[in-house]
C-alpha atoms as a PDB file:
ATOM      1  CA  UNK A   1       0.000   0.000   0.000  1.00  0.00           C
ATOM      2  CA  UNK A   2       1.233   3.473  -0.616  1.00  0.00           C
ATOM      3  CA  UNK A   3       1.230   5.856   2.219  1.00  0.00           C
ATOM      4  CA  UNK A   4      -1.674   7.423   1.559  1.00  0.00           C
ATOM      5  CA  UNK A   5      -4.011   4.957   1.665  1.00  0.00           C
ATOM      6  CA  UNK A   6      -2.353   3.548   4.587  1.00  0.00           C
ATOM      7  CA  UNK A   7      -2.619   7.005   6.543  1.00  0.00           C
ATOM      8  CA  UNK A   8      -6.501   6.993   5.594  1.00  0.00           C
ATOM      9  CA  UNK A   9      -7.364   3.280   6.812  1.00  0.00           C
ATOM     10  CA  UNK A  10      -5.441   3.785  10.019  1.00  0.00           C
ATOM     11  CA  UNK A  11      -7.309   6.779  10.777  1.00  0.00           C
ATOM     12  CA  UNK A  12     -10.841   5.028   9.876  1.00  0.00           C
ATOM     13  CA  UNK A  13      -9.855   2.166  12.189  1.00  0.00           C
ATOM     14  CA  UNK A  14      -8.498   4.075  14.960  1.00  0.00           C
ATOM     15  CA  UNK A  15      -8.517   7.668  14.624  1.00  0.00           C
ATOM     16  CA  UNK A  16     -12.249   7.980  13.954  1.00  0.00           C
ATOM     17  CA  UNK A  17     -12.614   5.114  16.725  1.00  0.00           C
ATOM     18  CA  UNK A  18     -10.622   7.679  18.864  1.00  0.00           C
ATOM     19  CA  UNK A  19     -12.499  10.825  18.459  1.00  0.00           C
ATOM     20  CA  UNK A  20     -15.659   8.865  18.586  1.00  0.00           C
ATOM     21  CA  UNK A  21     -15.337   7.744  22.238  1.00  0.00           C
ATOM     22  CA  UNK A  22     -13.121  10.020  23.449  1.00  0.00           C
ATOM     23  CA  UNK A  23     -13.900  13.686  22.076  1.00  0.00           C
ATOM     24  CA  UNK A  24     -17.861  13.373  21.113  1.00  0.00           C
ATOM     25  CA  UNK A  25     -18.333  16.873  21.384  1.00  0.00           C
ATOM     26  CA  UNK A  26     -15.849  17.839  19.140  1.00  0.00           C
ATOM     27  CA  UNK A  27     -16.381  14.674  16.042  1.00  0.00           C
ATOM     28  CA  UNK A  28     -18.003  17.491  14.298  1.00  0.00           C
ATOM     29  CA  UNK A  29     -15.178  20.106  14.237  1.00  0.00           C
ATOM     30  CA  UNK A  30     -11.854  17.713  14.071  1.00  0.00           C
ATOM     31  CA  UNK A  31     -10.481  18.007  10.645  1.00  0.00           C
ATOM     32  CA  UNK A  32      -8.010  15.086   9.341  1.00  0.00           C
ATOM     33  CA  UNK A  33      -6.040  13.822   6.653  1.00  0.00           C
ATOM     34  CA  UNK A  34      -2.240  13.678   5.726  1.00  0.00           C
ATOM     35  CA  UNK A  35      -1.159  16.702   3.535  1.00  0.00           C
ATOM     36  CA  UNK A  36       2.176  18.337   3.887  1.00  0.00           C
ATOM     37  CA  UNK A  37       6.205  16.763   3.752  1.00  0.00           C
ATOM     38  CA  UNK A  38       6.626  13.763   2.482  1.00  0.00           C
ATOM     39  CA  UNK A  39       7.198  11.447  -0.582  1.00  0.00           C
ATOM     40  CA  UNK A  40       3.467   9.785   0.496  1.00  0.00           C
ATOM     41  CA  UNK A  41       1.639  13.069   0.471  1.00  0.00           C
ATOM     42  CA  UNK A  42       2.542  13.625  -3.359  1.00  0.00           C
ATOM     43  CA  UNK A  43       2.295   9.447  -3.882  1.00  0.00           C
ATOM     44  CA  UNK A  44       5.351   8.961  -4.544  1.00  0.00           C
ATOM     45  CA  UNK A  45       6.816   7.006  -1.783  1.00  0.00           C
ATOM     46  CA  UNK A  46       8.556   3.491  -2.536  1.00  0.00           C
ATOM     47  CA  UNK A  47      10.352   1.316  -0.880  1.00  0.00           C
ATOM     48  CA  UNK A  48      13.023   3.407  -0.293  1.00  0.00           C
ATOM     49  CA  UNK A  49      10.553   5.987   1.435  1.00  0.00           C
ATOM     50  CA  UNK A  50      10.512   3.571   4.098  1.00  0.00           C
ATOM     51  CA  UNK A  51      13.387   4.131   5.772  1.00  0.00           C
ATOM     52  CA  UNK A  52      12.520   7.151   7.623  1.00  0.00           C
ATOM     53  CA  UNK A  53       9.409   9.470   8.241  1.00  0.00           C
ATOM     54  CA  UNK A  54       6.864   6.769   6.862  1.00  0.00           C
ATOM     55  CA  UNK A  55       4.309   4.671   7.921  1.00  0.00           C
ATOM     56  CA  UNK A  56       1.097   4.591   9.686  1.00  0.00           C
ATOM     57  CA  UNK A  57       0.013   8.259  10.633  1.00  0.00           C
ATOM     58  CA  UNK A  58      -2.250  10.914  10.191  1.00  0.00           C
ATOM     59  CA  UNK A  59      -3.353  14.890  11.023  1.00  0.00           C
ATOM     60  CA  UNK A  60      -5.866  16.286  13.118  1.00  0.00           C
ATOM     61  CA  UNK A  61      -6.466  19.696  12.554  1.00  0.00           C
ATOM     62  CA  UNK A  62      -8.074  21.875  15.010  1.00  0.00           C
ATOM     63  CA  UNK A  63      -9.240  25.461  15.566  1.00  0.00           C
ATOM     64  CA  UNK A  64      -7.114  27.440  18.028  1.00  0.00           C
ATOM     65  CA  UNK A  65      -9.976  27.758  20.130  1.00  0.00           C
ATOM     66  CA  UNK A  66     -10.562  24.317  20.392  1.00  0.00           C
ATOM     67  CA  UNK A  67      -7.006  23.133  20.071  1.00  0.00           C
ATOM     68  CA  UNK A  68      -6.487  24.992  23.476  1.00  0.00           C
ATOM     69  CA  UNK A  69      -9.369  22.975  24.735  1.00  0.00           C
ATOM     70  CA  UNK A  70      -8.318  19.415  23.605  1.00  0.00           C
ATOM     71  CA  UNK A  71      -5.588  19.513  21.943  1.00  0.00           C
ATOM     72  CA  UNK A  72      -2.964  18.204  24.270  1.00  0.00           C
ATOM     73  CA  UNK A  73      -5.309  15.724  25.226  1.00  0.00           C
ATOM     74  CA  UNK A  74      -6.208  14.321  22.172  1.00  0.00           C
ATOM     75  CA  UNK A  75      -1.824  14.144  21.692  1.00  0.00           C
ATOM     76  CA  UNK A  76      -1.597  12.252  24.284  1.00  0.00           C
ATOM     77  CA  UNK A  77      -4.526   9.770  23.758  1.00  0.00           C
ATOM     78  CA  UNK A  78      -2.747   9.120  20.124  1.00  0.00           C
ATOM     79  CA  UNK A  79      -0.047   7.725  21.843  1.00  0.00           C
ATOM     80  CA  UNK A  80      -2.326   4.728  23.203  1.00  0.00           C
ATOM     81  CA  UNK A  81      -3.081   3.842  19.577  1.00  0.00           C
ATOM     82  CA  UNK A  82      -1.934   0.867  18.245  1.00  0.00           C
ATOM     83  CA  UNK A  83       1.700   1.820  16.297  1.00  0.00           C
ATOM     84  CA  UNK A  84       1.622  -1.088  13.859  1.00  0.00           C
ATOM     85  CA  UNK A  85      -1.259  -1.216  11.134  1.00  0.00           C
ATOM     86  CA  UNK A  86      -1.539  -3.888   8.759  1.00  0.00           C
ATOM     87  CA  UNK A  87       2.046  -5.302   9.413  1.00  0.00           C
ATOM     88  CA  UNK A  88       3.361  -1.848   8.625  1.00  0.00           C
ATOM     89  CA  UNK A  89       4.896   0.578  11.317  1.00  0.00           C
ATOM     90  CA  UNK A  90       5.790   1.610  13.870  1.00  0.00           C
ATOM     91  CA  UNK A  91       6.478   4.993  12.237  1.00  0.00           C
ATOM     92  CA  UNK A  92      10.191   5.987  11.831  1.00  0.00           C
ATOM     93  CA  UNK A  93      10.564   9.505  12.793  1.00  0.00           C
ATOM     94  CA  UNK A  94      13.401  11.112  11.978  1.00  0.00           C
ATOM     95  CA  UNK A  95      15.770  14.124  13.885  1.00  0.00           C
ATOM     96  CA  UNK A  96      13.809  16.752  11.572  1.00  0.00           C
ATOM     97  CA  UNK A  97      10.584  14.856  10.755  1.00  0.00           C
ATOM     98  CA  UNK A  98       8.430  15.685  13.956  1.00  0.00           C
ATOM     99  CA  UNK A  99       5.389  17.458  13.239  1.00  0.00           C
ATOM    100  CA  UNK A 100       4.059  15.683   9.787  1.00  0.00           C
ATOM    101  CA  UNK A 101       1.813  13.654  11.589  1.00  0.00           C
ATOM    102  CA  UNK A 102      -0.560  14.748  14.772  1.00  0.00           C
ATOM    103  CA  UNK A 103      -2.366  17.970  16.264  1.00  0.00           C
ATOM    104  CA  UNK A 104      -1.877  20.728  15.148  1.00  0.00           C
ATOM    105  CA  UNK A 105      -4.174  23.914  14.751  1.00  0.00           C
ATOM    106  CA  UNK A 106      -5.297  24.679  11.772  1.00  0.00           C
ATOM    107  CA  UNK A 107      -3.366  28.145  10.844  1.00  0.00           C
ATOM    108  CA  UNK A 108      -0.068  26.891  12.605  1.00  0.00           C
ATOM    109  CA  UNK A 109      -0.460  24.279   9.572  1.00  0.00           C
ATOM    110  CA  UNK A 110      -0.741  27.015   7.143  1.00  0.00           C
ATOM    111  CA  UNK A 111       1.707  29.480   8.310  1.00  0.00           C
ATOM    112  CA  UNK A 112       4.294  26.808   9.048  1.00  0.00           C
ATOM    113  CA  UNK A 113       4.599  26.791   4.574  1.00  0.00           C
ATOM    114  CA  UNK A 114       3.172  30.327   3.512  1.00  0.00           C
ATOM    115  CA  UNK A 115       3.532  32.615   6.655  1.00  0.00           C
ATOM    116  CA  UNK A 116       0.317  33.124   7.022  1.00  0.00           C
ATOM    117  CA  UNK A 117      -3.119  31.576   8.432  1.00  0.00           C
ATOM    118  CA  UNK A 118      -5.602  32.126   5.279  1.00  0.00           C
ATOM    119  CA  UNK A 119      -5.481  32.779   1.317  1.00  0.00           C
ATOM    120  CA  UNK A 120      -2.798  35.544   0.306  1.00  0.00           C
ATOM    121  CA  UNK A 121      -4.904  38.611   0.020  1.00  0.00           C
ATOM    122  CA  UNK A 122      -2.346  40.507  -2.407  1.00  0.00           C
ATOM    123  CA  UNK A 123      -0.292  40.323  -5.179  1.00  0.00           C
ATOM    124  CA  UNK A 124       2.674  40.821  -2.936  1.00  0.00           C
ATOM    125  CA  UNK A 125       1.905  37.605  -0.627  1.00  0.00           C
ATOM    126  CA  UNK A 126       1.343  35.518  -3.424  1.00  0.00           C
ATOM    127  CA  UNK A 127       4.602  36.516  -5.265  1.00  0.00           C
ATOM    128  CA  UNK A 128       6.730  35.472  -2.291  1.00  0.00           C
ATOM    129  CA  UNK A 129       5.546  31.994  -1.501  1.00  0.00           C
ATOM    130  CA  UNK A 130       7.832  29.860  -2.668  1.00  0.00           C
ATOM    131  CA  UNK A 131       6.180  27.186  -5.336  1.00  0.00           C
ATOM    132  CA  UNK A 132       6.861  23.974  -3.355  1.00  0.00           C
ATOM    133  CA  UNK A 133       6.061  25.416   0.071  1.00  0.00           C
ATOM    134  CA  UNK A 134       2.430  25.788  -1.855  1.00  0.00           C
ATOM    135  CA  UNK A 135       2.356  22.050  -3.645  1.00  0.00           C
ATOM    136  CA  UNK A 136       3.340  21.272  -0.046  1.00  0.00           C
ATOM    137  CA  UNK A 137       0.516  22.461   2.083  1.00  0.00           C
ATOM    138  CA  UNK A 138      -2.418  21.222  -1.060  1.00  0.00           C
ATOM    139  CA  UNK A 139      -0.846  17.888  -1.684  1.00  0.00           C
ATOM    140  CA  UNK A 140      -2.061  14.964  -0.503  1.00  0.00           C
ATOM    141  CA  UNK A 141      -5.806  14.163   0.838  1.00  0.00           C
ATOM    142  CA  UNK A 142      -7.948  15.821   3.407  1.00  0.00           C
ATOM    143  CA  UNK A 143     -10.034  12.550   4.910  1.00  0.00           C
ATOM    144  CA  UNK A 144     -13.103  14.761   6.763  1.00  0.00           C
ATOM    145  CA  UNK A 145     -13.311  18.643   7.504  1.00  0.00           C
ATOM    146  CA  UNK A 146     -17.344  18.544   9.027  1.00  0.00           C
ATOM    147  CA  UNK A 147     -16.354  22.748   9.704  1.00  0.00           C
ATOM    148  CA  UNK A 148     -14.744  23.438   6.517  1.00  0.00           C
ATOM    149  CA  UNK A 149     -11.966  25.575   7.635  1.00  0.00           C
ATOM    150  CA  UNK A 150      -9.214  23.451   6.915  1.00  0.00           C
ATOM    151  CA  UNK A 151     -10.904  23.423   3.284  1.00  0.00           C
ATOM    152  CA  UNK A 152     -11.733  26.972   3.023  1.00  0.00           C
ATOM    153  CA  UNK A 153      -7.622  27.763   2.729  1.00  0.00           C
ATOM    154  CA  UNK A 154      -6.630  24.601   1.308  1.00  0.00           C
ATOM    155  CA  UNK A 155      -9.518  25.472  -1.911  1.00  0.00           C
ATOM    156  CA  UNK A 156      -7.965  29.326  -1.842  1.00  0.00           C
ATOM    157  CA  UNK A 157      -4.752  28.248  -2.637  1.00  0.00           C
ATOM    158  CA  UNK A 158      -5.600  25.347  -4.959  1.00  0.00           C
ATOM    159  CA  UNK A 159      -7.213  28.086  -7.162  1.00  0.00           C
ATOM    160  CA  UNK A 160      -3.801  28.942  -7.520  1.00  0.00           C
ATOM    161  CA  UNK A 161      -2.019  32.032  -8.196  1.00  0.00           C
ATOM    162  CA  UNK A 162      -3.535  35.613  -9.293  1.00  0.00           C
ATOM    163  CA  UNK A 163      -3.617  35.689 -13.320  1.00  0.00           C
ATOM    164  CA  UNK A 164      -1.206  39.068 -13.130  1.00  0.00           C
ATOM    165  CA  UNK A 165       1.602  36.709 -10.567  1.00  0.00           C
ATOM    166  CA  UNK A 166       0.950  33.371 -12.936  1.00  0.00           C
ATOM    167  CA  UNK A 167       2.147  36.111 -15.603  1.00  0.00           C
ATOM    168  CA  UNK A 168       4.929  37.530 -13.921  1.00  0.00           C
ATOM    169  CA  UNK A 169       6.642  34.267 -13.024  1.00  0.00           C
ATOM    170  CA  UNK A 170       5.944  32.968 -16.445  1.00  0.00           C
ATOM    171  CA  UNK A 171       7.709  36.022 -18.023  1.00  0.00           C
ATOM    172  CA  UNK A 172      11.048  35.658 -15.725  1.00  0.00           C
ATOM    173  CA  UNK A 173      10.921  31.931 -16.329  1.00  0.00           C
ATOM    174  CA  UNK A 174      11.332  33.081 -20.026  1.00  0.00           C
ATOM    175  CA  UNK A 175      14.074  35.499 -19.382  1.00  0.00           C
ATOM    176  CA  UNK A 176      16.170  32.598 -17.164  1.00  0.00           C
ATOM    177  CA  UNK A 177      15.363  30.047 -19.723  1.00  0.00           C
ATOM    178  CA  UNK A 178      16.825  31.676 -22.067  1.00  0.00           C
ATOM    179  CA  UNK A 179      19.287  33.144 -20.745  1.00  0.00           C
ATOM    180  CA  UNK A 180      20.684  29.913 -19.221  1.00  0.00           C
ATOM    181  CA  UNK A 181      19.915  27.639 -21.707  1.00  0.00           C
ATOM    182  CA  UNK A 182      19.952  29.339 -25.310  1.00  0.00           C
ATOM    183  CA  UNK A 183      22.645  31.967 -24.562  1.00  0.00           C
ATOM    184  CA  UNK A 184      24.755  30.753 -21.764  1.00  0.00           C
ATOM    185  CA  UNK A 185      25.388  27.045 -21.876  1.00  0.00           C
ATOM    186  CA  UNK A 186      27.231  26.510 -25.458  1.00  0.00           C
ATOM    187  CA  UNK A 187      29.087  29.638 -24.920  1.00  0.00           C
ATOM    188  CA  UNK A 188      30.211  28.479 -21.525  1.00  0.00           C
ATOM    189  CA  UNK A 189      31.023  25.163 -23.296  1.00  0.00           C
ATOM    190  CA  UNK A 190      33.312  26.905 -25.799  1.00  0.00           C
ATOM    191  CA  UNK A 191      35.243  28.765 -23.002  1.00  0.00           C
ATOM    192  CA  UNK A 192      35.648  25.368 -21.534  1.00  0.00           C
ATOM    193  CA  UNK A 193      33.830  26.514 -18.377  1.00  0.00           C
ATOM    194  CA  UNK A 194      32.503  23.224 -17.924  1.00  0.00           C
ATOM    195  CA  UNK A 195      31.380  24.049 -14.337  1.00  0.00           C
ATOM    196  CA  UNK A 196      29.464  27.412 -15.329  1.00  0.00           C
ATOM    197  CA  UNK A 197      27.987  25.022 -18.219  1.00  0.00           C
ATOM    198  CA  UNK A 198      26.883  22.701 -15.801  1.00  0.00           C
ATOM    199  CA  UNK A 199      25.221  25.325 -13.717  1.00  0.00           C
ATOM    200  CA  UNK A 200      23.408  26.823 -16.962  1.00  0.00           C
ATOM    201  CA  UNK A 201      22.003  23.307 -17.641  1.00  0.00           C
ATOM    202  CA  UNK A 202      21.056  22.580 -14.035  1.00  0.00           C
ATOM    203  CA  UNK A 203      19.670  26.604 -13.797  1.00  0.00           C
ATOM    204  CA  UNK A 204      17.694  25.647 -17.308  1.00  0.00           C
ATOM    205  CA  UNK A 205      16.310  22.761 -16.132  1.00  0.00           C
ATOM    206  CA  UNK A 206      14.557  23.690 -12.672  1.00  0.00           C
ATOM    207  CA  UNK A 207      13.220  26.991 -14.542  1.00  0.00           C
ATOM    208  CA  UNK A 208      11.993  25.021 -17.468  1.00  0.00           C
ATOM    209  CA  UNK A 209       9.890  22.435 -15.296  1.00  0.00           C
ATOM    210  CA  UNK A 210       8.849  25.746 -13.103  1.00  0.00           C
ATOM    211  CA  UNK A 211       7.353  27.273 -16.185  1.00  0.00           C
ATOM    212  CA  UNK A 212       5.949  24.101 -17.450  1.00  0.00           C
ATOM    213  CA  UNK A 213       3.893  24.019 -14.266  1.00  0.00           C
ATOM    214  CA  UNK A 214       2.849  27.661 -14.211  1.00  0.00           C
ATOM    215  CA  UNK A 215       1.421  26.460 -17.640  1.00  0.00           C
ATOM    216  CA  UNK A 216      -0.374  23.988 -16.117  1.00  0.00           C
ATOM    217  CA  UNK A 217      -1.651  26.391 -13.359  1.00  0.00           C
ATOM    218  CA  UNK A 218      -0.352  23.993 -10.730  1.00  0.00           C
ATOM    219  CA  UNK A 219       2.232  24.370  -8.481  1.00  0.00           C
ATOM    220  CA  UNK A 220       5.936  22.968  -8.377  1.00  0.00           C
ATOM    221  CA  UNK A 221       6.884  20.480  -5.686  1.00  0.00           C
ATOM    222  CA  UNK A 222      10.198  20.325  -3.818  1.00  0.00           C
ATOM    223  CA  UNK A 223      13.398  19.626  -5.876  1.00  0.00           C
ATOM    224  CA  UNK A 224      13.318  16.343  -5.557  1.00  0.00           C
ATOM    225  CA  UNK A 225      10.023  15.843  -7.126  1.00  0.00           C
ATOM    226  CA  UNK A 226       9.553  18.047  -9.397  1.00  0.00           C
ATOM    227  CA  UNK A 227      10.491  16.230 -12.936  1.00  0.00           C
ATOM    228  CA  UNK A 228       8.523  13.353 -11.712  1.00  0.00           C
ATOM    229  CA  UNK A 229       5.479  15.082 -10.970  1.00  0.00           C
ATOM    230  CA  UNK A 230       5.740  17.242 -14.595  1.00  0.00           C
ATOM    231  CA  UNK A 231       5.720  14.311 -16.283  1.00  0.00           C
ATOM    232  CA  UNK A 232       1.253  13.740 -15.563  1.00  0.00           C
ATOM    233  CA  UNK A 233       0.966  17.591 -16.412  1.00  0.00           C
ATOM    234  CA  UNK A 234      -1.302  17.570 -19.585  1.00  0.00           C
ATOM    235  CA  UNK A 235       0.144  20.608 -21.340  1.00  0.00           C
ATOM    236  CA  UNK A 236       3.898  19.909 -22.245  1.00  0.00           C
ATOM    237  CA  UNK A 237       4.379  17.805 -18.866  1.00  0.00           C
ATOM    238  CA  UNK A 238       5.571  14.560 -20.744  1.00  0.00           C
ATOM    239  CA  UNK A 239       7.061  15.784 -23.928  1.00  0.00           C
ATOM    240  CA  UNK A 240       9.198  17.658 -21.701  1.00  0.00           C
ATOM    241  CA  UNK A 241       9.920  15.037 -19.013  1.00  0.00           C
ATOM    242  CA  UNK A 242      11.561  13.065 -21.650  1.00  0.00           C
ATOM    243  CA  UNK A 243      13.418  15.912 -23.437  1.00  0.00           C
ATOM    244  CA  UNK A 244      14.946  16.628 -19.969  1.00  0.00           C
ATOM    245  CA  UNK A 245      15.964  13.410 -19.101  1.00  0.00           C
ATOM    246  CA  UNK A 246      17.480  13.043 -22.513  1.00  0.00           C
ATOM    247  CA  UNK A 247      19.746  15.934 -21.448  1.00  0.00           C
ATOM    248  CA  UNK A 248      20.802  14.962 -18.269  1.00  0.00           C
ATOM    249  CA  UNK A 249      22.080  11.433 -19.270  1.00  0.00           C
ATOM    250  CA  UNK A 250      23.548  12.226 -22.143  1.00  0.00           C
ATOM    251  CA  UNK A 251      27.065  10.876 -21.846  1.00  0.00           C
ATOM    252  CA  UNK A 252      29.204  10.664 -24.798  1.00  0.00           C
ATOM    253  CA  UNK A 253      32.270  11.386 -23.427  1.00  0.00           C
ATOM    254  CA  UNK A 254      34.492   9.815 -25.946  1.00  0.00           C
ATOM    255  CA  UNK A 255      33.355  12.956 -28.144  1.00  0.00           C
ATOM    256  CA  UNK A 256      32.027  15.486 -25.585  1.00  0.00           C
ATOM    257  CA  UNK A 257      31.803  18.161 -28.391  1.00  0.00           C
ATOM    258  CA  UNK A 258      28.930  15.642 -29.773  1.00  0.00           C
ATOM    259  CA  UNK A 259      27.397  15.514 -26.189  1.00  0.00           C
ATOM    260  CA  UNK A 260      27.257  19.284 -25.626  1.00  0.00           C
ATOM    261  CA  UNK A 261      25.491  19.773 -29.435  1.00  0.00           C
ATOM    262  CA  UNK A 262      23.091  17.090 -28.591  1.00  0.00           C
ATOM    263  CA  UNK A 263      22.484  18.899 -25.422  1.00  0.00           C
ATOM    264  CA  UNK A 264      22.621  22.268 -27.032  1.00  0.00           C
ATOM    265  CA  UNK A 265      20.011  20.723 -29.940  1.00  0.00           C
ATOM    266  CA  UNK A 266      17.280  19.627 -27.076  1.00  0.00           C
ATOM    267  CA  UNK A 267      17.274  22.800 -25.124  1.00  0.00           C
ATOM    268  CA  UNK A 268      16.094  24.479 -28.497  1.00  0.00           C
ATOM    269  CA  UNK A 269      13.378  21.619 -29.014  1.00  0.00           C
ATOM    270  CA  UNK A 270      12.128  22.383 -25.476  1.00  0.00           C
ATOM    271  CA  UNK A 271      12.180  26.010 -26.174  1.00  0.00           C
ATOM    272  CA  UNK A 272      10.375  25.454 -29.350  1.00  0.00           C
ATOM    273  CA  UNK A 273       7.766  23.521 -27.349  1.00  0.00           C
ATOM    274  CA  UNK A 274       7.385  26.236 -25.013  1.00  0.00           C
ATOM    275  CA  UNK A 275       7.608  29.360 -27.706  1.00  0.00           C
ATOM    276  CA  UNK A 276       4.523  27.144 -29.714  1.00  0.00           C
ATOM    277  CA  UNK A 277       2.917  26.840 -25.827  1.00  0.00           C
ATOM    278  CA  UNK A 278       2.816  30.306 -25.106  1.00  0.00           C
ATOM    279  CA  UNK A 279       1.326  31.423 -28.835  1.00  0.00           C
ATOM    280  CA  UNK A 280      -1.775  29.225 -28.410  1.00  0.00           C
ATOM    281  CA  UNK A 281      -2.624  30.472 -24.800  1.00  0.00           C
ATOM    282  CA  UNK A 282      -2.425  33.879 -26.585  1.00  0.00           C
ATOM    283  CA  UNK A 283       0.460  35.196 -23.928  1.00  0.00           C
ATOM    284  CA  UNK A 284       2.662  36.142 -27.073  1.00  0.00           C
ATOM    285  CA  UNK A 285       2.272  36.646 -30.952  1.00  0.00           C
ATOM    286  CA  UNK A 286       6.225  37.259 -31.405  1.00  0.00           C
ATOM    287  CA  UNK A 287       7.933  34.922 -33.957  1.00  0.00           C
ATOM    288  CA  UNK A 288      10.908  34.727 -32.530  1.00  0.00           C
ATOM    289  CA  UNK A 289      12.667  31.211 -31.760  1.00  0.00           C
ATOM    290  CA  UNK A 290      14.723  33.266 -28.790  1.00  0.00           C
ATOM    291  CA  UNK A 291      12.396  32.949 -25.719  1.00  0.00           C
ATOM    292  CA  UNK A 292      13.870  35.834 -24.515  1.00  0.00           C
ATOM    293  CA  UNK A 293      12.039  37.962 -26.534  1.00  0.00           C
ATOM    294  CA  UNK A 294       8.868  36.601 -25.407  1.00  0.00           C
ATOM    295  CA  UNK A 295       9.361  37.429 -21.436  1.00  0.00           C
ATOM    296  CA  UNK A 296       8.426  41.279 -22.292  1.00  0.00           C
ATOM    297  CA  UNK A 297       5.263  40.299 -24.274  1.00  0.00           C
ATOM    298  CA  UNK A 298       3.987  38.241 -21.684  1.00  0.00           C
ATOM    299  CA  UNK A 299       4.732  40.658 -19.080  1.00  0.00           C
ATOM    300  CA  UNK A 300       2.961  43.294 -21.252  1.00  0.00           C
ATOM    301  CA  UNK A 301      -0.323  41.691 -20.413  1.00  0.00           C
ATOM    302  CA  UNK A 302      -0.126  41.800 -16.754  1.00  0.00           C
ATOM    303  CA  UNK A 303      -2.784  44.703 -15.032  1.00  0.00           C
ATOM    304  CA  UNK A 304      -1.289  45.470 -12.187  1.00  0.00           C
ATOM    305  CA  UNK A 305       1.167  48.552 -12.848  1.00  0.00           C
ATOM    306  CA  UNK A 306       3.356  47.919  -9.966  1.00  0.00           C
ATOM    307  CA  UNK A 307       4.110  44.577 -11.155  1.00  0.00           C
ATOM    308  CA  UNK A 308       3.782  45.177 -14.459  1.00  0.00           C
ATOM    309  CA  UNK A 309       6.872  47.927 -14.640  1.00  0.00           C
ATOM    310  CA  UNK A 310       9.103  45.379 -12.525  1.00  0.00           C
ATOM    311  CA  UNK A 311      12.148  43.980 -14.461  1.00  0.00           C
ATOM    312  CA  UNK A 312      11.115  41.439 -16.415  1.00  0.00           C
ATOM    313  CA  UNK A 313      13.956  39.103 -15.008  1.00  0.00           C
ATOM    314  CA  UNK A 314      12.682  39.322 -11.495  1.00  0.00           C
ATOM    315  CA  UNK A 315      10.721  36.804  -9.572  1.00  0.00           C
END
């Protein structure tokens, strides 16, 4: 079983059980699920997820009033739970793991990933988020929320970002892209700055699968995650998944100048990808192949004046 589903059936067997007998007054205002860190929040834990921070778990999420009420109490009556479910467990928690599964209130959870306890109310908050803190605290699955709070901020920031902020990040992602990838990385190649060329690639890739999920209107998940969880994206997720991965393991080093054209030759086939992209949805009409020139005319579009006069390169 995958995490997930594992954190759900524990919590129907005992959690429920738990709040059922022991917290009757409050079984209609106890939110739970298991949404936050974690390879099995994003389902994409394995067997080598296993070896630390997995296994049978789940969150209750409380109001502040009522977490001052109960919630200690309810912490320490999940402590009399069984630890094994199903064979699986105890749960290996490791020096910086605490805190993914338990009680917490409900705007702690929040503001321990986007500083604050409800929906960004601003262009500003929004901009400074970072993109996996918000696939962070939306991932996963929310098991029962009878008051709706919980939901109420999760749904606010699965709507995702402000059209003007969706357009400034996609116009900087255009500007890095290209900067990194088009300009940067042959030319670093020819001065036989191999560790600058590296960087390019490495800056071209994370900005490329950031702009592919701005694209998607979804957000971008931790490092570690993020190519894997591009590839399901419907627009340009698995055309560029593979392109990507075709860069990153390409090893010819018998003839490296082969390797570097090869690389040089896919980083203009994503950029084509993305140049075609960004004509459909209307965000540019240039004709350019450099997407460099296309970070402007997006940026063009955006209402807001303040954000719209920033330099286009900044995000």
């Amino acid at each position: 079983m995958k995490g997930l589903e594992i954190a759900e059936r524990y919590f129907r067997e005992y959690g429920a059980l738990l709040i059922e007998d022991k917290f009757e007054d409050f079984k209609g205002r106890i939110a739970a699920g298991l949404v936050g860190e974690g390879s099995e929040c994003f389902g994409f834990d394995d067997d080598i997820s296993r070896d630390h921070d997995w296994g049978p778990g789940f969150c209750l999420w409380l109001t502040e009033q009522d977490y001052q009420k109960i919630g200690k109490e309810i912490e320490a009556e999940l402590k009399n739970i069984p630890a094994e479910f199903e064979g699986i467990g105890p749960r290996k928690i490791s020096d910086r793991g605490g805190g993914r599964v338990g009680v917490s209130q409900i705007g702690q959870f929040y503001r321990r990933f986007i500083g604050l306890d409800r929906v960004p109310a601003s262009n500003t908050e929004w901009r400074y988020i970072p993109e996996d803190y918000l696939a962070t605290c939306t991932n996963g699955k929310v098991f029962t929320d009878p008051l709706g709070e919980f939901n109420a901020i999760r749904e606010g920031l699965q709507g995702f970002y402000p059209n003007d902020v969706r357009l400034k990040k996609i116009a900087a992602r255009c500007m890095i892209i290209a900067q990194s990838g088009q300009y940067n990385f042959l030319r670093c190649i020819k001065r036989e700055e191999y560790v600058a060329a590296q960087y390019a690639e490495t800056q071209f890739c994370g900005n490329t699968i950031s702009l592919i999920f701005l694209l998607n209107k979804r957000y971008k998940p931790f490092y570690k995650w993020m190519h894997r969880a591009m590839k399901e994206l419907p627009i340009l997720g698995e055309v560029t998944h593979k392109l990507l991965l075709e860069i990153v393991t390409s090893r010819e080093c018998d003839l490296m100048e082969v390797m570097y054209e090869k690389k040089g030759r896919l980083i203009e086939e994503i950029c084509g990808h993305i140049i075609r992209e960004l004509r459909k949805e209307g965000l540019s009409d240039s004709s350019s192949d450099f997407l460099l020139d296309h970070g402007p005319i997006v940026q063009a579009k955006i209402k807001d004046p303040d954000l719209r006069n920033l330099d286009v390169m900044v995000e």
